[in-house]
Protein backbone atom coordinates (compact mmCIF):
# COMPACT_ATOMS: atom_id res chain seq x y z
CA UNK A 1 29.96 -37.40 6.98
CA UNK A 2 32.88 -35.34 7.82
CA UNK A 3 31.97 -32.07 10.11
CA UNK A 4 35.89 -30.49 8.91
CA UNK A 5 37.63 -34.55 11.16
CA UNK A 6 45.17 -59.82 10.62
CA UNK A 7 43.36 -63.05 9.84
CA UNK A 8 44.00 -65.79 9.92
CA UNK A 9 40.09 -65.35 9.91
CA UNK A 10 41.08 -63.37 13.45
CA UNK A 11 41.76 -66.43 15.43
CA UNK A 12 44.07 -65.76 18.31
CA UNK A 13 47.63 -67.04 18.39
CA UNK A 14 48.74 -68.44 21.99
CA UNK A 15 51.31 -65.65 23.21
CA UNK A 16 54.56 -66.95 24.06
CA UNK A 17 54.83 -63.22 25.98
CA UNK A 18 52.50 -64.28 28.80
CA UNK A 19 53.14 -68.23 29.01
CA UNK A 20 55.22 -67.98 31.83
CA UNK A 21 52.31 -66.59 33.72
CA UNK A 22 50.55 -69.56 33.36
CA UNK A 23 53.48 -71.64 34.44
CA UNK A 24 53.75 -69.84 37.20
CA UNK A 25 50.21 -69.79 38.54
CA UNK A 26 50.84 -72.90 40.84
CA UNK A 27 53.18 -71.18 42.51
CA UNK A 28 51.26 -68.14 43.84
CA UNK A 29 53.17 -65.50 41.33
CA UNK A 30 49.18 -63.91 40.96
CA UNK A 31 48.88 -63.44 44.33
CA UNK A 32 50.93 -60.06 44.42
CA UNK A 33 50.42 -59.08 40.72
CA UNK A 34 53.19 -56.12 40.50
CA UNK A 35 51.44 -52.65 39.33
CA UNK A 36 53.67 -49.95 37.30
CA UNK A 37 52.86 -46.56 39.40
CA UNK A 38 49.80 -44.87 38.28
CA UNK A 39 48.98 -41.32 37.09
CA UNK A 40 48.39 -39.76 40.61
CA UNK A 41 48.22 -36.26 41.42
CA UNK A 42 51.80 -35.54 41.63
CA UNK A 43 51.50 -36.14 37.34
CA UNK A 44 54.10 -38.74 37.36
CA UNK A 45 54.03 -40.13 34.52
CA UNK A 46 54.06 -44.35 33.62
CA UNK A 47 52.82 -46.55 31.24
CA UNK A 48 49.98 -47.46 33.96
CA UNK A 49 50.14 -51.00 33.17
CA UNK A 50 50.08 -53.82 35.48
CA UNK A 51 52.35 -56.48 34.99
CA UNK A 52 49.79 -59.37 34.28
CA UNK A 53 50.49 -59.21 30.58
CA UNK A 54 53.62 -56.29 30.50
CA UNK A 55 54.03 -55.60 27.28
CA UNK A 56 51.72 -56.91 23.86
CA UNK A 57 53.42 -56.32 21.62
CA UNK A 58 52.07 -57.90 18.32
CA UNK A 59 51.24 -60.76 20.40
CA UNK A 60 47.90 -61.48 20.96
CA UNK A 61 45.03 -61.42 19.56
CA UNK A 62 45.25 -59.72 16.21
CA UNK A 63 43.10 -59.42 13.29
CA UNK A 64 46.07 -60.10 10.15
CA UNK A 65 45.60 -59.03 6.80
CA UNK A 66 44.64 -61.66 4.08
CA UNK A 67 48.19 -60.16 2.67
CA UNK A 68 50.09 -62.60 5.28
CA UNK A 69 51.61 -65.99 3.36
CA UNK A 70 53.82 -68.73 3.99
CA UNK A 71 56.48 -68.42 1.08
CA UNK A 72 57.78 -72.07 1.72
CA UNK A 73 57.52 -74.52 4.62
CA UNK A 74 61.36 -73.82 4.94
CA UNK A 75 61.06 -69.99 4.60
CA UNK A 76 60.32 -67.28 6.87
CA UNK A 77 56.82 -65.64 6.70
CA UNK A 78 56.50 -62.58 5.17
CA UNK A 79 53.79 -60.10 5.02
CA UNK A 80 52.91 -56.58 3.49
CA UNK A 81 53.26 -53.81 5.20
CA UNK A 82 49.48 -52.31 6.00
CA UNK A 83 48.74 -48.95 4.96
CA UNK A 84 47.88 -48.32 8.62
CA UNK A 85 46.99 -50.24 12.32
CA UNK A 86 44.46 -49.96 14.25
CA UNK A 87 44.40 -50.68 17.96
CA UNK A 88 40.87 -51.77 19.17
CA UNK A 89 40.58 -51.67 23.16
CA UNK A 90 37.44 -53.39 24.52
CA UNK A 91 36.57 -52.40 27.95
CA UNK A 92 35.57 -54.92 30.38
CA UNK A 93 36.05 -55.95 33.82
CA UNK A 94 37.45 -59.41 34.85
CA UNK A 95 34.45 -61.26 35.75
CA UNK A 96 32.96 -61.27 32.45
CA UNK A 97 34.30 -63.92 30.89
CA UNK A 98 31.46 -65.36 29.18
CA UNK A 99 31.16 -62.09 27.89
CA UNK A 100 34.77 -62.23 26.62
CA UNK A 101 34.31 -65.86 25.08
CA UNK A 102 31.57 -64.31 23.01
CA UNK A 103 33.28 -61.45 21.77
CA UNK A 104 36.73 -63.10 20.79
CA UNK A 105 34.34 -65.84 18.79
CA UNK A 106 32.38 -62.70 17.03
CA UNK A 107 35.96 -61.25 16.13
CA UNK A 108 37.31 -64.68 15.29
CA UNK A 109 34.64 -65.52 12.56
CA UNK A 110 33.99 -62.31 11.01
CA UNK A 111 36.05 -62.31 7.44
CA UNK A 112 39.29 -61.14 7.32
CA UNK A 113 40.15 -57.58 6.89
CA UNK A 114 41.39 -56.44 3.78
CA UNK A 115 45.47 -56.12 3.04
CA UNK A 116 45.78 -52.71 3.70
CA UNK A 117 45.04 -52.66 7.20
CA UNK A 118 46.15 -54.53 10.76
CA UNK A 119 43.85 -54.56 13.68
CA UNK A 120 44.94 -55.77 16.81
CA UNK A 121 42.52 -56.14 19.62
CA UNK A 122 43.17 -56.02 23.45
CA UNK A 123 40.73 -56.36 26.67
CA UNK A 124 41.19 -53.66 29.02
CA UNK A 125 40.91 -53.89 32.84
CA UNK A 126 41.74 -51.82 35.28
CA UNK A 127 43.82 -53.91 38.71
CA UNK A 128 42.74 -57.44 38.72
CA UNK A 129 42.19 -57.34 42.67
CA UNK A 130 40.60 -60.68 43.52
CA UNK A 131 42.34 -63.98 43.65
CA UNK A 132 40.44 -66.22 41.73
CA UNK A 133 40.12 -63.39 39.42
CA UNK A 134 43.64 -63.18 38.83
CA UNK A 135 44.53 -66.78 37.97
CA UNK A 136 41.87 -66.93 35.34
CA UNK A 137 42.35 -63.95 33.83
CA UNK A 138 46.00 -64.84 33.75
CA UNK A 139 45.19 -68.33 31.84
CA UNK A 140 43.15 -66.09 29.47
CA UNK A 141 46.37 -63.92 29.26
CA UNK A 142 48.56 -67.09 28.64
CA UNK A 143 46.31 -68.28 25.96
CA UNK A 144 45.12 -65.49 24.05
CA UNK A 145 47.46 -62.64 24.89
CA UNK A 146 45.02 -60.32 24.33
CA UNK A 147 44.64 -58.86 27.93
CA UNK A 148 45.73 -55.15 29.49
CA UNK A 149 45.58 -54.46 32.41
CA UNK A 150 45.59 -50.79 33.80
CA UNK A 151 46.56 -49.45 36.69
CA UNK A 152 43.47 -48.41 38.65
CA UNK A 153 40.69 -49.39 40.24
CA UNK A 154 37.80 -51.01 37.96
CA UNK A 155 35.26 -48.10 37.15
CA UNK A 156 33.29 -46.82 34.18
CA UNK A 157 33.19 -43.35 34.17
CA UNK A 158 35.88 -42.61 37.14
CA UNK A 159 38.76 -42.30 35.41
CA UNK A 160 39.21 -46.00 32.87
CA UNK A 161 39.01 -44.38 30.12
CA UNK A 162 41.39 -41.44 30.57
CA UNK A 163 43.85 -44.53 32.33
CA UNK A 164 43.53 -46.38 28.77
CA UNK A 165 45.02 -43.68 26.03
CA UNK A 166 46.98 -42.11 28.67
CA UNK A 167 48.74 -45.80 28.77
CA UNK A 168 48.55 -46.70 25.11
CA UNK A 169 50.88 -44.85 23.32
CA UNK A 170 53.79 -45.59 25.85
CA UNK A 171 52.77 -49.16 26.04
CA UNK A 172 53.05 -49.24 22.70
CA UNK A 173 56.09 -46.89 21.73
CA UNK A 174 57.96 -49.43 20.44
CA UNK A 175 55.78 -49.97 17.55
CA UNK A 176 52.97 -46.99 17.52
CA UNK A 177 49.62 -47.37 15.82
CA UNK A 178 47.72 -45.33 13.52
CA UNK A 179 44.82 -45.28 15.48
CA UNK A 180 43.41 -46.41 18.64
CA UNK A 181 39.84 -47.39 19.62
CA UNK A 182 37.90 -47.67 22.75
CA UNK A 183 35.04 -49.68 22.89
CA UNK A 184 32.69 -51.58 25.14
CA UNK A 185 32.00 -54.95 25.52
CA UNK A 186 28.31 -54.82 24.54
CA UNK A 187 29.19 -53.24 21.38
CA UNK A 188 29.74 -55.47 17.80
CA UNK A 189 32.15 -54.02 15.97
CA UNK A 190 32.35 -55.27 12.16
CA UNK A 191 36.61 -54.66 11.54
CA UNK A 192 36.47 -54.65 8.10
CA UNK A 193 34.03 -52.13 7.65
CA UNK A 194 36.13 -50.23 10.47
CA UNK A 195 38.92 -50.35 8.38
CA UNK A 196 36.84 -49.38 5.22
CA UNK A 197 35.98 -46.65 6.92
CA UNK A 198 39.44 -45.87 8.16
CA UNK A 199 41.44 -46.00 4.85
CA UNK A 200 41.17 -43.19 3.18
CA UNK A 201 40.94 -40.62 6.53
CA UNK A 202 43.78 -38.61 7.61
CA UNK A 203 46.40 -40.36 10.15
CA UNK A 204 46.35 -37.04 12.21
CA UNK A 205 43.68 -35.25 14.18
CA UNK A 206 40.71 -37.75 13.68
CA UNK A 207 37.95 -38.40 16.36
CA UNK A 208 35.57 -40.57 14.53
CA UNK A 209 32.42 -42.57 16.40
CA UNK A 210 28.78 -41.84 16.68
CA UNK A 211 28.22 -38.29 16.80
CA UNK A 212 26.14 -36.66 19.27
CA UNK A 213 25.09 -32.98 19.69
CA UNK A 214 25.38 -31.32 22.93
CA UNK A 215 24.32 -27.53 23.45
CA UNK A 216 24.86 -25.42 19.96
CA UNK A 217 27.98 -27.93 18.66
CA UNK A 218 26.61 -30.72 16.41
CA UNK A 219 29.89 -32.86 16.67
CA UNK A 220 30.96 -31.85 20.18
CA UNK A 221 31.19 -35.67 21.08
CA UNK A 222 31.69 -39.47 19.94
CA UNK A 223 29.24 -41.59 22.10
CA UNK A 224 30.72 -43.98 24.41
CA UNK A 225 29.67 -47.08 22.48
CA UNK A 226 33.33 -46.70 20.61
CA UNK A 227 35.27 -43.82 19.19
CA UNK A 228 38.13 -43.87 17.16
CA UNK A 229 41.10 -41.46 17.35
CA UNK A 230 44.45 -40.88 15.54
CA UNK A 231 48.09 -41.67 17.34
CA UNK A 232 48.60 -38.01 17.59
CA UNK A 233 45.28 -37.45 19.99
CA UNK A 234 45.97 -40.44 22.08
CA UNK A 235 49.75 -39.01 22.35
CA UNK A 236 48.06 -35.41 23.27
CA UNK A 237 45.80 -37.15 26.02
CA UNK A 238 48.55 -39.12 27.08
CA UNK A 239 50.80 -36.21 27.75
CA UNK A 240 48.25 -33.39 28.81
CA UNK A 241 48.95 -32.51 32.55
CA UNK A 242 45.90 -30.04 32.35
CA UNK A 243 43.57 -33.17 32.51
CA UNK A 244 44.70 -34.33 35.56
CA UNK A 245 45.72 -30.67 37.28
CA UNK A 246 42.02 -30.26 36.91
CA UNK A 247 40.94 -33.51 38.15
CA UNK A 248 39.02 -33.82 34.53
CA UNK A 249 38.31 -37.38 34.55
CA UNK A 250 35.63 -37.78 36.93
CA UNK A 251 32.10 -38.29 35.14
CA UNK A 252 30.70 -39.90 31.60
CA UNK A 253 33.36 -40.57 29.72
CA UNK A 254 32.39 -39.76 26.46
CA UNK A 255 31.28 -36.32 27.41
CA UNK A 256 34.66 -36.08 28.88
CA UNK A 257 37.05 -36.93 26.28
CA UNK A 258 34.89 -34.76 23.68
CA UNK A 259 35.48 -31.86 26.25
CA UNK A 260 39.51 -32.34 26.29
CA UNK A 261 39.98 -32.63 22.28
CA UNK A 262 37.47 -29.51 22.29
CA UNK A 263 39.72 -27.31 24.88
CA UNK A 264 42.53 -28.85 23.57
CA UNK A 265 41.71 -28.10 20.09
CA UNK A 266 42.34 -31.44 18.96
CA UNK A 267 40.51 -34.25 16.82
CA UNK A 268 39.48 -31.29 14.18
CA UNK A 269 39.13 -33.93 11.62
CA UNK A 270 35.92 -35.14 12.65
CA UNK A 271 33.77 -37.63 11.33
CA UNK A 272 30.06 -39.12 11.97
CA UNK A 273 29.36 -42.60 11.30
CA UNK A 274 25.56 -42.96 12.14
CA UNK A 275 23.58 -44.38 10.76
CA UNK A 276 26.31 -47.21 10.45
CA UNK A 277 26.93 -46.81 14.31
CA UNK A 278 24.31 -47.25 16.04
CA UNK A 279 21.96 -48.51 19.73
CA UNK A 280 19.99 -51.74 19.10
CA UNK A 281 16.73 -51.21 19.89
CA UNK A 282 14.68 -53.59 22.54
CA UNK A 283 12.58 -55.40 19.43
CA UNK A 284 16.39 -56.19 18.26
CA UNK A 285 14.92 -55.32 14.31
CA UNK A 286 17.14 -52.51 13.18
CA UNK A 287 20.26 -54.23 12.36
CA UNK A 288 21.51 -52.59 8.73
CA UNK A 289 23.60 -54.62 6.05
CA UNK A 290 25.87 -51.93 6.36
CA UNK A 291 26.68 -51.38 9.89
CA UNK A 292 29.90 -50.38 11.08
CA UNK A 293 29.14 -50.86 14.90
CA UNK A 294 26.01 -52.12 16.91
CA UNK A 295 25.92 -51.15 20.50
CA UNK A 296 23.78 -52.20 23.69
CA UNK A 297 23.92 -55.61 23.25
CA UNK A 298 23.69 -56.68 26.73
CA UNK A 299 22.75 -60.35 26.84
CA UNK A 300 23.48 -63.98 25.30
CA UNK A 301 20.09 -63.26 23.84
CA UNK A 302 20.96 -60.31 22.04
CA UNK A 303 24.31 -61.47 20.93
CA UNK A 304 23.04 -64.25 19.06
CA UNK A 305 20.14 -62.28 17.83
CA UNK A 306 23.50 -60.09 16.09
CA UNK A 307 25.58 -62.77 15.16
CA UNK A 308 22.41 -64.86 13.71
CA UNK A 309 21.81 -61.31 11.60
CA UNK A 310 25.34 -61.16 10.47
CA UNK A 311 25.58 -65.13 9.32
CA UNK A 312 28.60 -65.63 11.40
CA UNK A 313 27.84 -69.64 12.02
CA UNK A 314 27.41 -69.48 8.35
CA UNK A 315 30.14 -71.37 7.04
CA UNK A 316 30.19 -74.32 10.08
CA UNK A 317 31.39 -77.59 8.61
CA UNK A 318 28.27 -80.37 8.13
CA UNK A 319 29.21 -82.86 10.90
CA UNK A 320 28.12 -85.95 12.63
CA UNK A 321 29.00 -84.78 16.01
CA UNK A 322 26.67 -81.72 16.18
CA UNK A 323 23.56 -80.92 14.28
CA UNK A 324 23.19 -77.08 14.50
CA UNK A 325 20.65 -74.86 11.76
């Protein structure tokens, strides 16, 4: 409803970008992980990144389009340009790595997404303080190259969010996105009917999530479970000094960034994905055939309840060394 808004089956290449973090972890190089200067209230601006994993790139983990083929096994590879990209940032904090083992598997065996799109996906931290933390979230970054790492201190609804797209597009001004996503790590995102959903919008001025109403504006706000805007709003946050002269990032996020774009008169393409997005409820029995996003999935329990409901084990090879339904 609009209100007037690559795979290789997903499975993560090792990143040659943050190897020599891994070499290097023997020698105490994590120990004083180097952090780019923050936003701070003097508005100097940086990319806000630490230097765990400096730059992405299209490293990492990405979800390719089936439009990717090996011409010869002499040849280079080439692949189609996408109509578009889509950055998806999953929000996390660096002790959750069981939780992050879960999620890159759910990405990993979900069907590739069609030709005409590129989705890359990232997990977003803010400083990776402790030292134990820091070496194996740096083997994760070695291995998967799929980690960012902010320049704050780790927080929900203090300020992570506002760190994220104010980071993004000069992280990534090399080689800008269409869109970029924010999203939690209790939420199952299905990136193919993301990318369905995507295709035929605009690439300028979309906010697009779960719409919520608050006071007499029926699509003042995108709920926090994940929200997707175009490369020009994530620029616009990025760039806006009035956010921060204000101190306007204190509080729930969601409510926050819907109150920027709607000073800033931005995001006036504006669309509302429920029922596709949507909260699982506690009996875990409304999943939909159809669902673009499923949110509040908070335990092993409930994950497997999703990924059972979405037949993602559904094509495991018969085997004599397991026997799994």
């Amino acid at each position: 409803m609009k209100t007037s808004w690559s795979s290789q089956a997903l499975f993560p290449a090792a990143s040659s970008l943050c190897t020599p973090y891994l070499l290097l972890v023997p020698l105490g190089l994590l120990a004083a992980v180097v952090v780019i200067p923050s936003l701070g209230s003097s508005h100097v601006r940086s990319d806000g990144l630490g230097v765990l994993c400096p730059s992405l790139g299209t490293d990492g983990y990405s979800v390719a389009s089936g439009a990717e083929k090996l011409v010869s096994a002499s040849a280079t590879t080439t692949t189609a340009q996408p109509e578009f990209r889509l950055l998806v940032g999953v929000l996390t904090t660096p002790k959750r790595y069981e939780r992050r083992d879960i999620v890159r598997l759910a990405y990993a065996l979900q069907p590739p997404v069609p030709a005409y799109a590129q989705v890359d996906v990232r997990f977003v931290f803010c400083g990776v303080d402790d030292p134990v933390d820091r070496v194996l979230v740096a083997l994760e970054a070695a291995r998967h190259g799929d980690i960012l790492v902010l320049n704050c201190t780790e927080n929900m609804n203090d300020g992570k969010t506002h760190q994220y797209f104010s980071s993004v597009p000069r992280v990534f001004a090399h080689a800008p996105y269409d869109y970029v996503m924010k999203t939690d790590d209790d939420t199952y995102l299905r990136v193919a009917a993301m990318a369905a959903e995507l295709r035929p919008k605009p690439r300028d001025d979309v906010y697009l999530g779960y719409g919520f109403a608050v006071g007499d504006d029926p699509m003042q706000f995108m709920h926090g479970m994940g929200y997707v805007v175009s490369w020009d709003v994530a620029s616009w946050v990025s760039t806006n000094e009035e956010i921060l002269r204000h101190n306007d990032t204190h509080g729930p996020e969601d409510l926050l960034f819907g109150k920027w774009l709607n000073i800033g008169r931005r995001g006036k393409n504006r669309y509302d994905l429920k029922p596709r997005m949507y909260d699982l409820n506690w009996n875990m029995d409304n999943f939909r055939p159809d669902t673009v996003a499923v949110h509040m999935i908070k335990d092993n329990r409930r994950w497997a309840a999703a990924l059972r409901y979405f037949n993602v084990t559904a094509g495991i090879r018969p085997s004599n060394l397991y026997h799994l339904p």
